[in-house]
Protein backbone atom coordinates (compact mmCIF):
# COMPACT_ATOMS: atom_id res chain seq x y z
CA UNK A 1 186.48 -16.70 149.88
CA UNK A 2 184.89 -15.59 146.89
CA UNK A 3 187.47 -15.59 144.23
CA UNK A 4 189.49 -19.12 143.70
CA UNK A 5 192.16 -16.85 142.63
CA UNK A 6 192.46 -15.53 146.29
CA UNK A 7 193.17 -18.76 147.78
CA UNK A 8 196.54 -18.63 146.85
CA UNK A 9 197.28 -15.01 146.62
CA UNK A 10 196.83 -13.16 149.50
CA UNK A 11 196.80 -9.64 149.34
CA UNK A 12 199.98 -7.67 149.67
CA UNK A 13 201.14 -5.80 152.58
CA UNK A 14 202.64 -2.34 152.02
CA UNK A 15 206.47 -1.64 151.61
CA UNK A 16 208.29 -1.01 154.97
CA UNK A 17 211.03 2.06 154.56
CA UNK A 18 214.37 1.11 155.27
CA UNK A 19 215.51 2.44 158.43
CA UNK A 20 218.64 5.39 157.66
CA UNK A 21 221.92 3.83 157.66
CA UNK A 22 223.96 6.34 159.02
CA UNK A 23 221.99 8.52 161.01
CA UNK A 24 220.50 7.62 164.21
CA UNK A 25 216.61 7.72 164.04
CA UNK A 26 214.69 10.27 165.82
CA UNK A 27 212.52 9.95 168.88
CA UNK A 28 209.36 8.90 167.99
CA UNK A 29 206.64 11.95 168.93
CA UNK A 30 204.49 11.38 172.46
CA UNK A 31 201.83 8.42 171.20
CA UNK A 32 203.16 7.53 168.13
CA UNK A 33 204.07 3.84 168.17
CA UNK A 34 206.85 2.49 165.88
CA UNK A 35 206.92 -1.01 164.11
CA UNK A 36 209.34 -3.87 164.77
CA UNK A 37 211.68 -5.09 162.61
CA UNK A 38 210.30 -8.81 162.30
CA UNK A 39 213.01 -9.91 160.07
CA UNK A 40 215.90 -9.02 157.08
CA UNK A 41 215.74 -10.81 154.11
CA UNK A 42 219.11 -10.50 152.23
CA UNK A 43 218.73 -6.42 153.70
CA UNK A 44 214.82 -5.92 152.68
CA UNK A 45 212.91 -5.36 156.10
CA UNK A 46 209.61 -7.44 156.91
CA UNK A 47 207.80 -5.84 159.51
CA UNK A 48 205.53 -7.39 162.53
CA UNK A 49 202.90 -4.77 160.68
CA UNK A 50 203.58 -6.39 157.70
CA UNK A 51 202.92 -10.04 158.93
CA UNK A 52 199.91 -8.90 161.11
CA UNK A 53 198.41 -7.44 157.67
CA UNK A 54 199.07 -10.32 155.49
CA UNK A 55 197.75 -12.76 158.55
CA UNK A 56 194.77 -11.03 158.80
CA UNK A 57 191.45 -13.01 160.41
CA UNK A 58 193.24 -15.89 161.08
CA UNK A 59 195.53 -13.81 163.71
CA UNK A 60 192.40 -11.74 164.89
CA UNK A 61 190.95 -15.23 165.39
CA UNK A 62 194.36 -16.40 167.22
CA UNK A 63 194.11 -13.46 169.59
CA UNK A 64 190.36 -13.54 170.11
CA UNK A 65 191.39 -16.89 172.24
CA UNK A 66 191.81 -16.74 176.17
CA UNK A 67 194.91 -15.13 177.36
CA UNK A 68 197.59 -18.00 178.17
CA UNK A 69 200.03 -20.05 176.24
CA UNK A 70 197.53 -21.82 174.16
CA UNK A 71 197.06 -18.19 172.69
CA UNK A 72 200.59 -17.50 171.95
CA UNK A 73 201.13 -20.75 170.57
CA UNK A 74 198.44 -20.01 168.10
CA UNK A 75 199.62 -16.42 167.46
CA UNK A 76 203.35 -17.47 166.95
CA UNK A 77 201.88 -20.27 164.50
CA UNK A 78 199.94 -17.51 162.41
CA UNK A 79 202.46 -15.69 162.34
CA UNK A 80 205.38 -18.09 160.94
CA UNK A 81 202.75 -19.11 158.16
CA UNK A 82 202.48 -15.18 157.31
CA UNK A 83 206.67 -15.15 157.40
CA UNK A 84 206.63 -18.12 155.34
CA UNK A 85 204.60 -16.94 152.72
CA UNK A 86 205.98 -13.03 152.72
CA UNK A 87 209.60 -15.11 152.38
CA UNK A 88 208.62 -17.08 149.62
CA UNK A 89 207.35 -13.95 147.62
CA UNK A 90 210.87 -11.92 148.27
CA UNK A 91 212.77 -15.32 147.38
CA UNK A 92 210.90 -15.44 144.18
CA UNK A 93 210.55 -11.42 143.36
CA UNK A 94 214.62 -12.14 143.37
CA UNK A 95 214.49 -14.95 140.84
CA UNK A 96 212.02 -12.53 138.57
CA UNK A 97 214.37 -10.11 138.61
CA UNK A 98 217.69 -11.95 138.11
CA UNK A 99 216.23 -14.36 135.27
CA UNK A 100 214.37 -11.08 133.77
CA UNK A 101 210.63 -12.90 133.96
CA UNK A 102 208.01 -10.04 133.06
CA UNK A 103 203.81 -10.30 132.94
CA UNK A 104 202.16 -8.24 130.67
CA UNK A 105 199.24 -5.93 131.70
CA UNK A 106 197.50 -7.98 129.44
CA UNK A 107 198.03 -11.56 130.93
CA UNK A 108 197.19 -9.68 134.64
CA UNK A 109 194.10 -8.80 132.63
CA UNK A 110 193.14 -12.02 131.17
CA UNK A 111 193.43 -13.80 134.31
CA UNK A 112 191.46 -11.16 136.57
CA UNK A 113 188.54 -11.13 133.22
CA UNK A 114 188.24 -15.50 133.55
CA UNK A 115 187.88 -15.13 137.59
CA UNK A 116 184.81 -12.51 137.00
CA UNK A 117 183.69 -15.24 134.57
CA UNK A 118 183.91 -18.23 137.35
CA UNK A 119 182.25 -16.21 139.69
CA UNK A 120 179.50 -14.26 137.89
CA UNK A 121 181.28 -11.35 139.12
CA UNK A 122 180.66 -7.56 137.06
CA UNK A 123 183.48 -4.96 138.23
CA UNK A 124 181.60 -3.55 141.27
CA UNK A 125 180.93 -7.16 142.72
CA UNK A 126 184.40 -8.04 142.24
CA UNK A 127 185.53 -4.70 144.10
CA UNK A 128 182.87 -5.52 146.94
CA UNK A 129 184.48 -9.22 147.05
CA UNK A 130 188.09 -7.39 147.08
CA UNK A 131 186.92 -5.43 149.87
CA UNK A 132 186.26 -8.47 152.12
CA UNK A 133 189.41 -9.42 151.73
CA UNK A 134 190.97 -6.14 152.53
CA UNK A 135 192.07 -5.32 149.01
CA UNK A 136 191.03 -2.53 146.53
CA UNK A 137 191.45 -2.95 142.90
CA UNK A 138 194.95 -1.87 142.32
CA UNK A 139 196.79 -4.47 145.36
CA UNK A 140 194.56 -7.22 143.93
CA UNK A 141 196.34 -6.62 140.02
CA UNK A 142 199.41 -6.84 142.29
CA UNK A 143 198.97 -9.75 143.58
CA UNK A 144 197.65 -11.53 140.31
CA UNK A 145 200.99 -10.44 138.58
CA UNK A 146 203.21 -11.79 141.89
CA UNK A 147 201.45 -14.93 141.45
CA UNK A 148 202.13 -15.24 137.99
CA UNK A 149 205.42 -14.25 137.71
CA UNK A 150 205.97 -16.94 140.45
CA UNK A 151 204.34 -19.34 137.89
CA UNK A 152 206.53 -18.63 135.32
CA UNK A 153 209.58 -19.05 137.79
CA UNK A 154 208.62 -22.39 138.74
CA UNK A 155 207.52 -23.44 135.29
CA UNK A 156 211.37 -22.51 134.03
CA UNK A 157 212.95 -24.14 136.97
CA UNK A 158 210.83 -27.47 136.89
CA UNK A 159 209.08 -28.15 133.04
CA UNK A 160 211.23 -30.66 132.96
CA UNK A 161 210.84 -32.52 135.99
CA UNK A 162 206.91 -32.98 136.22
CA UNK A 163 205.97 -36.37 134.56
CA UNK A 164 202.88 -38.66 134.74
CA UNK A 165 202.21 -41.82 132.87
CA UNK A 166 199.29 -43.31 131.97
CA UNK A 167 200.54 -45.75 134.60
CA UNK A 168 200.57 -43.53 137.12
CA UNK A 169 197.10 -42.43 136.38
CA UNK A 170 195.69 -45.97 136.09
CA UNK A 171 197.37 -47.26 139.60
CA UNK A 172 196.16 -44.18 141.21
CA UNK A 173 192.43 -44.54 139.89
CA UNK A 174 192.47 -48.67 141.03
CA UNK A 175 194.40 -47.44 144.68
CA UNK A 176 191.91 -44.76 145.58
CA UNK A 177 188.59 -45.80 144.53
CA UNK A 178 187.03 -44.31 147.56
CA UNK A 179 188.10 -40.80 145.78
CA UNK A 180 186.06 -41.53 142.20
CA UNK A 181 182.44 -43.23 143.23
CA UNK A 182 179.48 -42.12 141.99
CA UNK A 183 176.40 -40.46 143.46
CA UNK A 184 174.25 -43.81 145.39
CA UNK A 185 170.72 -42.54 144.42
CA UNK A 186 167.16 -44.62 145.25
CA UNK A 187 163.95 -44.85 143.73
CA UNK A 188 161.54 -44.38 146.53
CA UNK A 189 157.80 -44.49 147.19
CA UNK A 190 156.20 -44.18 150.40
CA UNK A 191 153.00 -44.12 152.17
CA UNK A 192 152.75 -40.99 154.92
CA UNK A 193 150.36 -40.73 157.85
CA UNK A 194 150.35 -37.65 159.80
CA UNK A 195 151.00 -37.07 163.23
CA UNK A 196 149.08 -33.96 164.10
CA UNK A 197 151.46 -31.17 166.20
CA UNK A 198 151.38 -32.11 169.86
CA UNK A 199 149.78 -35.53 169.26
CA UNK A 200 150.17 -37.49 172.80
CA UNK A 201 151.35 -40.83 173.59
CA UNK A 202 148.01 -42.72 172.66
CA UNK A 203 147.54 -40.79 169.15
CA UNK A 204 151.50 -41.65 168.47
CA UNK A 205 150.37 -45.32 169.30
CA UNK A 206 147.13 -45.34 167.39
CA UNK A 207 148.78 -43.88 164.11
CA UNK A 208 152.20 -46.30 164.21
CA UNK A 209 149.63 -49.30 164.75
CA UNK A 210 147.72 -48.06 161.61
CA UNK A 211 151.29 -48.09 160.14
CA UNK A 212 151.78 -51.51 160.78
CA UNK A 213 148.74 -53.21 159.59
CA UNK A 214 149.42 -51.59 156.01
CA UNK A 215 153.34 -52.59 156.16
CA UNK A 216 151.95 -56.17 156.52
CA UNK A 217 149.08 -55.73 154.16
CA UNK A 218 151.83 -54.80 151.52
CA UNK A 219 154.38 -57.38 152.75
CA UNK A 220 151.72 -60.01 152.18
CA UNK A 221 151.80 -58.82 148.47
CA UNK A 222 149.25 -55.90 147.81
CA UNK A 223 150.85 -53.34 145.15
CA UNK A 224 152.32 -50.47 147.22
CA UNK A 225 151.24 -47.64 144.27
CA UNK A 226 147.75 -48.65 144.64
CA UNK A 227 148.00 -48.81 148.80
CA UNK A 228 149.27 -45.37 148.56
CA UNK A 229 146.53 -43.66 146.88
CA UNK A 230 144.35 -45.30 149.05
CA UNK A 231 146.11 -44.93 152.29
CA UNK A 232 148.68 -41.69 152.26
CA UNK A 233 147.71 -38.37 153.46
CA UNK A 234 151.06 -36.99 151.77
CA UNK A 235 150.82 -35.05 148.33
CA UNK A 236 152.71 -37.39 146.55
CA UNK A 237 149.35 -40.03 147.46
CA UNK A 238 147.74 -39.26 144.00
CA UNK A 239 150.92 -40.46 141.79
CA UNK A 240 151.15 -43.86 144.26
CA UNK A 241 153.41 -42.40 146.47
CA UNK A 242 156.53 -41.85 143.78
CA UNK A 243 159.06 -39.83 145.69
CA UNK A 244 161.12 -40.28 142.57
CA UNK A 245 165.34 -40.37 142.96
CA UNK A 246 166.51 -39.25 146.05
CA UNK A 247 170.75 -38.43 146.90
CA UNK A 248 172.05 -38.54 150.93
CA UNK A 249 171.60 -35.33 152.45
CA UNK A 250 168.68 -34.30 150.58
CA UNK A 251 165.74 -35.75 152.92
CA UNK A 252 164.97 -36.50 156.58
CA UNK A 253 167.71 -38.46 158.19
CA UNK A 254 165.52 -40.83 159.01
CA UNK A 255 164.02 -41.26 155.62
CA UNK A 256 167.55 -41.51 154.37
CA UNK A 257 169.25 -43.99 156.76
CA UNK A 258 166.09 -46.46 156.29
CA UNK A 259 165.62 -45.75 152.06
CA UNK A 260 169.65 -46.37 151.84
CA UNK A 261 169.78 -49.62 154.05
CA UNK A 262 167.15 -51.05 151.81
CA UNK A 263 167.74 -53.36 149.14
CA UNK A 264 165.71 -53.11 145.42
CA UNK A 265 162.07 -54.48 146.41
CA UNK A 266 161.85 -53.97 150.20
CA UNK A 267 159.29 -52.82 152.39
CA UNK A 268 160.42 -50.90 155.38
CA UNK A 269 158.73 -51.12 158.91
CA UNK A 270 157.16 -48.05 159.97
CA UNK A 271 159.90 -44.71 160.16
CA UNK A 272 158.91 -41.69 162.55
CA UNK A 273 159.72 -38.73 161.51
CA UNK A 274 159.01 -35.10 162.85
CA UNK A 275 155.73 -34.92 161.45
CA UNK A 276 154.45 -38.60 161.14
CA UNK A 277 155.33 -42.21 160.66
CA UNK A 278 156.39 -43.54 156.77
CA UNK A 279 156.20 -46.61 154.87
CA UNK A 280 159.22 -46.89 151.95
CA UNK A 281 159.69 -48.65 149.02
CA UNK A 282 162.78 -49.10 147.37
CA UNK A 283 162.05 -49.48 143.65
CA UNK A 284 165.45 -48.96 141.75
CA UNK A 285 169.15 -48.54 143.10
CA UNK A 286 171.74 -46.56 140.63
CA UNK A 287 175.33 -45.40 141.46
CA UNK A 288 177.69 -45.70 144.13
CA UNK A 289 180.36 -47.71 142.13
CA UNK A 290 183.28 -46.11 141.01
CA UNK A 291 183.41 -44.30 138.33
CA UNK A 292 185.59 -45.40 134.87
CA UNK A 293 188.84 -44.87 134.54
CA UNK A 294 188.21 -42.90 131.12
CA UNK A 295 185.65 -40.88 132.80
CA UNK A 296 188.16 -39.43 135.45
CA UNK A 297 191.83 -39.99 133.64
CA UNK A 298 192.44 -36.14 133.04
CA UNK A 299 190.98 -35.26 136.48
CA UNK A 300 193.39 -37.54 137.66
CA UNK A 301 196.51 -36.63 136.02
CA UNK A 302 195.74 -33.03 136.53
CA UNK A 303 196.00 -33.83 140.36
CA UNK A 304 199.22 -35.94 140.22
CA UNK A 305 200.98 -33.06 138.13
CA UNK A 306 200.20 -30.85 140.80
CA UNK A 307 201.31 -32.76 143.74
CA UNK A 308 204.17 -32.57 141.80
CA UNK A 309 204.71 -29.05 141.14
CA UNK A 310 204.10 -28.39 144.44
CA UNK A 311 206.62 -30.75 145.79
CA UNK A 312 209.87 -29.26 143.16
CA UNK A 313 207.98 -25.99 144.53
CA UNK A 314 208.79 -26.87 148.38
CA UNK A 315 212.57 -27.65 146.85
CA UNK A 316 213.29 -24.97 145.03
CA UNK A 317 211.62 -22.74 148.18
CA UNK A 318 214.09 -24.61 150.36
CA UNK A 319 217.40 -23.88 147.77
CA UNK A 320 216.56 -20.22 147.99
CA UNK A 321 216.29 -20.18 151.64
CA UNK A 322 219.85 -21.92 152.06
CA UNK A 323 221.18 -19.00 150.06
CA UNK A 324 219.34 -16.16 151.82
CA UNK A 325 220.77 -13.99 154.33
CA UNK A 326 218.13 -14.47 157.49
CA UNK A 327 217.96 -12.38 160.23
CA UNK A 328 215.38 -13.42 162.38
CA UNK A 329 214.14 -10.56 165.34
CA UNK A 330 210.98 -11.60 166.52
CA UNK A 331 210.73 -14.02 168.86
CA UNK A 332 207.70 -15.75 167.40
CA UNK A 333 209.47 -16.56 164.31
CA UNK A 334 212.18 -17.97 166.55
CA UNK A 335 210.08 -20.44 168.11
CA UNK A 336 210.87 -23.70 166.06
């Protein structure tokens, strides 16, 4: 998606009328298809309609599968997630209301203005990116003010609870180090001999054996810059080959898995690639370590605070279930 904010706000599915209380309803007119009751939440109805909208692609994907029970286990699995999070919003629209939490226009505002700002977004690219998600202007300001008033809940009910120590931070850092490493970057030079499109087996032989009698001209100490400008056909051949600082995943596999298994000084043997063979030279290694502890602290702490949050969040999700009134009607929700 295009908006972080809409990773964690979906968009709201329209109200579903309460059924009369007294009266028994009226037949439906020829075609006209009614929707199921899904579920009561202490008396407020969430309809299949309802969970369909708010599952959106990942049901159309669920469906899209072959018919069979692999299908409905994947529906029924949608589906629950939808429930979950259209519960969650009723438990907490009941905890806005009873503890009197209000939003301003202006904080909606605020929040919507520093998204545009993450995203380079003006208002019609932000309506175009609402659009993809099935939202217009007005549901979106909806959901940014459900969200937040859910913040504020949660802040109230757990600003006490979420603590992390420099402690914390530090064992964290020196227990995941894996998480924190720098960018491994080489130096490289290389010498390049083209292969020319189509070449057959003897022209592949003739250029790899050229290949080899300069790896062992260098190996038996020649300088590799001055080599290059003699030797390459590549357009780095005028500045001795310099390739300058390369990262993974920005050159030819093959170029990669030989310049990163090199050590500082090395000559490799001849690497084929697509379009010829190549001679590398690591000159410098940089990166890879971990990185300091100041360097990453807040990064760090920010992380643990919100592993906590959402933790108490999970709690306080599950105390307001135990005190809801449930009444579970589709079967797909009744699965579990």
């Amino acid at each position: 998606m295009i908006l972080a904010l809409l990773l964690a706000a979906a968009a709201p599915a329209p109200a579903a009328a309460p059924p009369p209380a007294a009266a028994p309803a009226a037949p439906a007119a020829p075609g006209v298809v009614l929707d199921r009751v899904a579920a009561v939440v202490n008396g407020d109805v969430i309809t299949l309609g309802e969970l369909e909208e708010r599952a959106g692609a990942d049901l159309r994907r669920a469906d899209a599968e072959p018919a069979g029970p692999a299908r409905e286990r994947a529906r029924a699995r949608v589906l629950q997630q939808a429930f979950d999070n259209l519960l969650a919003e009723k438990l907490f629209g009941a905890q806005v209301a009873a503890l009197g939490v209000e939003v301003s226009e202006a904080e909606v505002d605020q929040v919507i203005d520093d998204v545009k700002k993450r995203n380079h977004l003006d208002d019609a690219r932000l309506e175009e990116a609402l659009a993809t998600q099935g939202m217009d202007r007005a549901a979106y300001r909806k959901a940014v003010k459900r969200d937040l008033e859910s913040m504020r809940i949660i802040q109230l009910k757990i600003k006490n609870k979420v603590k992390v120590s420099d402690e914390d931070v530090q064992n964290y850092w020196q227990t995941h180090p894996q998480e924190f490493r720098s960018d491994e970057e080489v130096r490289v030079r290389h010498i390049f001999l083209a292969l020319p499109e189509g070449a057959g087996p003897a022209e592949v032989a003739r250029v790899r054996e050229r290949a080899e009698k300069l790896v062992a001209r260098l190996r038996r100490g020649e300088e590799f810059g001055l080599l290059a400008r003699q030797a390459s056909e590549g357009p780095s051949a005028s500045e001795g080959g310099e390739l300058g600082w390369l990262r993974r995943g920005t050159v030819q596999p093959e170029v990669e898995k030989a310049a990163f298994g090199m050590q500082q000084g090395q000559i490799s043997d001849p690497v084929r690639t697509r379009s010829g063979y190549q001679i590398l030279q690591v000159e410098e290694r940089r990166g890879g370590g971990p990185r300091p502890l100041a360097e990453v602290k807040e990064e760090i702490r920010d992380r643990l605070m919100n592993e906590q949050a959402d933790r108490y969040r999970s709690q306080f999700i599950a105390e307001l279930k135990k005190d809801a009134v449930l009444d579970i009607k589709l079967p797909e929700l009744k699965a579990d």
